[in-house]
C-alpha atoms as a PDB file:
ATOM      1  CA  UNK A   1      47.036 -12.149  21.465  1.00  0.00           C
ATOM      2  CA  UNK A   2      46.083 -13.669  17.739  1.00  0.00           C
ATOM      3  CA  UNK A   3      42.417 -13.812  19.024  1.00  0.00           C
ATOM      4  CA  UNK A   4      42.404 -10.633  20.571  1.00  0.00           C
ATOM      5  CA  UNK A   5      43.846  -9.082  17.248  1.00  0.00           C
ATOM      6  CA  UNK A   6      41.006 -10.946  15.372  1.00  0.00           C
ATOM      7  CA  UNK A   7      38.210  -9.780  17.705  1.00  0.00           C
ATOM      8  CA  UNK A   8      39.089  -6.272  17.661  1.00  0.00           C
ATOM      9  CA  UNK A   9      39.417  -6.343  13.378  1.00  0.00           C
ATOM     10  CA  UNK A  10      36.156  -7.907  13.117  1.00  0.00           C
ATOM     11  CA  UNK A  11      34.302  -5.393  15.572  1.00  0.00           C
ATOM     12  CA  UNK A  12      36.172  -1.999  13.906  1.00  0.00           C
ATOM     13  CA  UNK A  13      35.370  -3.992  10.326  1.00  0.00           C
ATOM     14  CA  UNK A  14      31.539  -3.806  11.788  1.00  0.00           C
ATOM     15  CA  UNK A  15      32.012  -0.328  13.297  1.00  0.00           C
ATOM     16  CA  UNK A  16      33.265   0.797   9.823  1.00  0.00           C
ATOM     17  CA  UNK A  17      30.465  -1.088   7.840  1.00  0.00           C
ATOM     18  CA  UNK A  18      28.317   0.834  10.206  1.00  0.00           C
ATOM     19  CA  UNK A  19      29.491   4.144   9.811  1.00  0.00           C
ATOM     20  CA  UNK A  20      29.568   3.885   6.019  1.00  0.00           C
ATOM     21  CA  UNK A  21      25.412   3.033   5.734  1.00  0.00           C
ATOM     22  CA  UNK A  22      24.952   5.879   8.365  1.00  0.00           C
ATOM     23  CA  UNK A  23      26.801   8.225   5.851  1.00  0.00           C
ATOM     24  CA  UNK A  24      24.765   6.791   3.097  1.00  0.00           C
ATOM     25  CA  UNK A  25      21.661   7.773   4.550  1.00  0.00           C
ATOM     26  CA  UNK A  26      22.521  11.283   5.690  1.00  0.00           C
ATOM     27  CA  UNK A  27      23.312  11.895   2.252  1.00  0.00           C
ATOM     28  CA  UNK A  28      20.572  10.411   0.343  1.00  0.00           C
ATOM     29  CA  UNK A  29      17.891   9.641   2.691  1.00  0.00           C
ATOM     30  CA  UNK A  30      16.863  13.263   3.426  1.00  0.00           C
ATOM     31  CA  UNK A  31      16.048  13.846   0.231  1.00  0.00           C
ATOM     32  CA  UNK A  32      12.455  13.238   1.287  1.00  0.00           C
ATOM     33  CA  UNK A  33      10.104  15.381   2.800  1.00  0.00           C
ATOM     34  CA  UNK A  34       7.207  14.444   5.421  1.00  0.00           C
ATOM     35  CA  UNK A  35       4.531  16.326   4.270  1.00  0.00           C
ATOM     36  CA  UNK A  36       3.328  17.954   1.274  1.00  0.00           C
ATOM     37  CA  UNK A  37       0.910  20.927   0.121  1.00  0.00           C
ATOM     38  CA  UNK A  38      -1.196  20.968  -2.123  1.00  0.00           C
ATOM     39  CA  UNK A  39      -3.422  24.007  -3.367  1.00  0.00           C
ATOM     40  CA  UNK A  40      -7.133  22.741  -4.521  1.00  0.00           C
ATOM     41  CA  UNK A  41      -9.488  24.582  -6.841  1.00  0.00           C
ATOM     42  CA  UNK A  42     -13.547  24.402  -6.428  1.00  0.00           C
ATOM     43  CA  UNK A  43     -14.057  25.649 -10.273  1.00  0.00           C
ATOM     44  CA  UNK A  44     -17.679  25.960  -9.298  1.00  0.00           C
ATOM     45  CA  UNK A  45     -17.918  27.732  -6.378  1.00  0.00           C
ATOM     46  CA  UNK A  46     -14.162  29.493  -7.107  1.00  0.00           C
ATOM     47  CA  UNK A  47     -13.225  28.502  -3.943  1.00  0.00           C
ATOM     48  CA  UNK A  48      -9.143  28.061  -3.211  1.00  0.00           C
ATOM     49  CA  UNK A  49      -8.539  25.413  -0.448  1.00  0.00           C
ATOM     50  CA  UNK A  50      -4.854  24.726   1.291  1.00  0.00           C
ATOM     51  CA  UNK A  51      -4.367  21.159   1.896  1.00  0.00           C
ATOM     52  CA  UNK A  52      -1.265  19.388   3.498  1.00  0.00           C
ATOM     53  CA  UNK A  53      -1.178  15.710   3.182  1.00  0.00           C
ATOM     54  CA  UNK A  54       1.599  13.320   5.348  1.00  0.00           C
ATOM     55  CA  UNK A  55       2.824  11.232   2.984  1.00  0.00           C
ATOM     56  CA  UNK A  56       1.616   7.551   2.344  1.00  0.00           C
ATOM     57  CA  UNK A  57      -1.387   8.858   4.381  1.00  0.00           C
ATOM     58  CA  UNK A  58      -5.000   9.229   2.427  1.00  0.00           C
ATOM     59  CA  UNK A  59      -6.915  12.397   3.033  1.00  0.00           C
ATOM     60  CA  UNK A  60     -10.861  13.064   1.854  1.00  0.00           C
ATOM     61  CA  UNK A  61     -11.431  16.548   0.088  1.00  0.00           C
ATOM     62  CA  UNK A  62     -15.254  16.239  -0.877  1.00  0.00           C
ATOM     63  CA  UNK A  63     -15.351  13.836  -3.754  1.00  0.00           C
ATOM     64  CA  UNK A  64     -11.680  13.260  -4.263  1.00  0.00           C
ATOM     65  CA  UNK A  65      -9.610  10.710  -1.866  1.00  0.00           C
ATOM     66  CA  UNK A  66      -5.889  12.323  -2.351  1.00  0.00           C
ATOM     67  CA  UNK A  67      -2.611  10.578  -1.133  1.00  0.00           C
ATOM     68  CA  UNK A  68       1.227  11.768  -1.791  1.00  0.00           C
ATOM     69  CA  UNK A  69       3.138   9.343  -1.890  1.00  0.00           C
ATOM     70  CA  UNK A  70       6.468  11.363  -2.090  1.00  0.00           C
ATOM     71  CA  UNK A  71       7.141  14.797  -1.957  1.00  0.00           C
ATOM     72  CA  UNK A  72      11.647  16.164  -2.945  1.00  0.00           C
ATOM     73  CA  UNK A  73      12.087  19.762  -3.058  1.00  0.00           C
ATOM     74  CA  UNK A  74      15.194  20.130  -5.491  1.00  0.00           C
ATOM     75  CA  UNK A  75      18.368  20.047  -4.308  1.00  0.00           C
ATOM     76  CA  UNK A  76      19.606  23.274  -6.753  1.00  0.00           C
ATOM     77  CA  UNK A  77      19.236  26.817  -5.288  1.00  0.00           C
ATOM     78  CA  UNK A  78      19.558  28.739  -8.745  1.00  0.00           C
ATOM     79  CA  UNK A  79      16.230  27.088 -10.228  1.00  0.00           C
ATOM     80  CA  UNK A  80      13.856  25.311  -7.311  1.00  0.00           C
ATOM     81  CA  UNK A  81      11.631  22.482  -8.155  1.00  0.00           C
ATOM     82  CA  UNK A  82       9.062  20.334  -6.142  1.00  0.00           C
ATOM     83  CA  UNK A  83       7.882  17.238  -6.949  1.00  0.00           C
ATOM     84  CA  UNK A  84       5.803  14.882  -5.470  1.00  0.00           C
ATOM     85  CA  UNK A  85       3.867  11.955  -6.552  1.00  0.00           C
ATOM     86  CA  UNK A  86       0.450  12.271  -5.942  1.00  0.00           C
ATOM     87  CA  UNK A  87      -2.852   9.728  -6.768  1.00  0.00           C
ATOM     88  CA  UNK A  88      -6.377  10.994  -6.612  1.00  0.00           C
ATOM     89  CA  UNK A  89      -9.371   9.011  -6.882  1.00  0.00           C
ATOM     90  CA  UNK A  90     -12.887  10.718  -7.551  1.00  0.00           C
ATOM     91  CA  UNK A  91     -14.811   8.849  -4.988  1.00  0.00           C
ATOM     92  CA  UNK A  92     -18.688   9.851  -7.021  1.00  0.00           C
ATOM     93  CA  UNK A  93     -17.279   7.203  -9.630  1.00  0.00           C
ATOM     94  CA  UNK A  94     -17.832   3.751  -9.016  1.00  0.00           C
ATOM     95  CA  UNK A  95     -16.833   2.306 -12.393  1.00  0.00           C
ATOM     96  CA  UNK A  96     -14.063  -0.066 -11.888  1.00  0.00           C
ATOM     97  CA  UNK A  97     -12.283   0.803 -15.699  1.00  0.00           C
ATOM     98  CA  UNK A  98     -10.447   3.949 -14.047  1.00  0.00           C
ATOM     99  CA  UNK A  99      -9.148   3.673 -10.603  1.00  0.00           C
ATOM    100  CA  UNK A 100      -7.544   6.716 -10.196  1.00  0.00           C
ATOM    101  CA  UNK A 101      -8.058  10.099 -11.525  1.00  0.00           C
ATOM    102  CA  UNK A 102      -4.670  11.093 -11.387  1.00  0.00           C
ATOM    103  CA  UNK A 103      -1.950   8.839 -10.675  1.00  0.00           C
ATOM    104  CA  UNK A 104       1.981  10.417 -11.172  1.00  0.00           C
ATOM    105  CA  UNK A 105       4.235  12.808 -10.748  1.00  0.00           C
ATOM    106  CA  UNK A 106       3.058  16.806 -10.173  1.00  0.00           C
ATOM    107  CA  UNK A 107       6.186  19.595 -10.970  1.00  0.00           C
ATOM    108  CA  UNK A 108       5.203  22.886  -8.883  1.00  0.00           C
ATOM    109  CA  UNK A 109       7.018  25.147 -11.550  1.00  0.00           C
ATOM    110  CA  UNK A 110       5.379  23.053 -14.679  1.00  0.00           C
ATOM    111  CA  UNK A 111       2.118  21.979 -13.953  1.00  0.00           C
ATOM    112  CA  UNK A 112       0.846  21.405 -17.731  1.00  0.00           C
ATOM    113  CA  UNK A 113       3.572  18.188 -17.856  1.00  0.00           C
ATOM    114  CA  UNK A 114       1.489  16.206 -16.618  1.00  0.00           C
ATOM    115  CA  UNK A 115      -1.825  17.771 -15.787  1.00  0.00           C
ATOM    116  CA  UNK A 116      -4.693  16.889 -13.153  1.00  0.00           C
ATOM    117  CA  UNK A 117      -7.954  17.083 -15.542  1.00  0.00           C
ATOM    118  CA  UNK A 118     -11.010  17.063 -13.509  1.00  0.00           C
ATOM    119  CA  UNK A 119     -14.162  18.966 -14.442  1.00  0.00           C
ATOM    120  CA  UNK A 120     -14.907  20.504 -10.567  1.00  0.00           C
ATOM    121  CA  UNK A 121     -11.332  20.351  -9.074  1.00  0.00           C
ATOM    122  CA  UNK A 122      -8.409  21.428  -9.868  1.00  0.00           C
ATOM    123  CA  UNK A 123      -4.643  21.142  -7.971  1.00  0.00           C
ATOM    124  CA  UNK A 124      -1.612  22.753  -7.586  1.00  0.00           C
ATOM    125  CA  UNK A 125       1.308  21.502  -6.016  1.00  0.00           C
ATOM    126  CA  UNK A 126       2.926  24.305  -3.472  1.00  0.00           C
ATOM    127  CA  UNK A 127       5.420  23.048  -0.983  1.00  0.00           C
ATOM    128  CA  UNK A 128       7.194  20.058   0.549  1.00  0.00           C
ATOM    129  CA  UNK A 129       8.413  19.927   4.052  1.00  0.00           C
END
């Protein structure tokens, strides 16, 4: 009966454990979205261009090579934010002193905090889902 006893508190000790990190991850692992969109601006030909990227995947738009790496739409319903965390590469320059173009984190409602400076391009961050 001892063993029994034991058995059974070690397997509802690992059903508990179990149900705790499955908790854990409803709560803060959705936080996340899949995909993001992104609005892109020829400045020559004055051209608008919707783009949505799956995140940690690497998408060609002309010269640029774009990738989100993350994409959270806020979790307050008063003020929405998106953010995502986007790097772009200008693929015409092959000097090995700047890797990327851009390389942080794009606000939808505040794009001048940190600003993608490009002369031909220029990107907006629209949605996350």
């Amino acid at each position: 009966v001892t063993k029994k006893n034991i058995i059974l508190g070690k397997i509802s000790l690992i059903f508990f454990i179990t149900l705790i990190v499955l908790q854990f991850k409803s709560v803060f692992g959705n936080s996340h979205s899949l995909y993001t969109e992104i609005k892109i601006l020829d400045k020559i030909s004055s051209k608008n261009t919707l783009v949505k990227l799956k995140n940690q995947d690497e998408i060609r738009f002309k010269d640029l090579m774009i990738k989100s790496i993350k994409c959270k739409n806020s979790e307050f319903d008063d003020d929405p934010e998106i953010t995502a965390y986007i790097q772009v590469k200008d693929i015409t320059r092959m000097s090995n002193d700047e890797v990327f173009v851009f390389n942080g984190w794009m606000f939808s409602s505040s794009p001048s905090i940190n600003p993608f400076d490009h002369p031909v391009y220029d990107i907006w961050l629209t949605k996350c889902y």
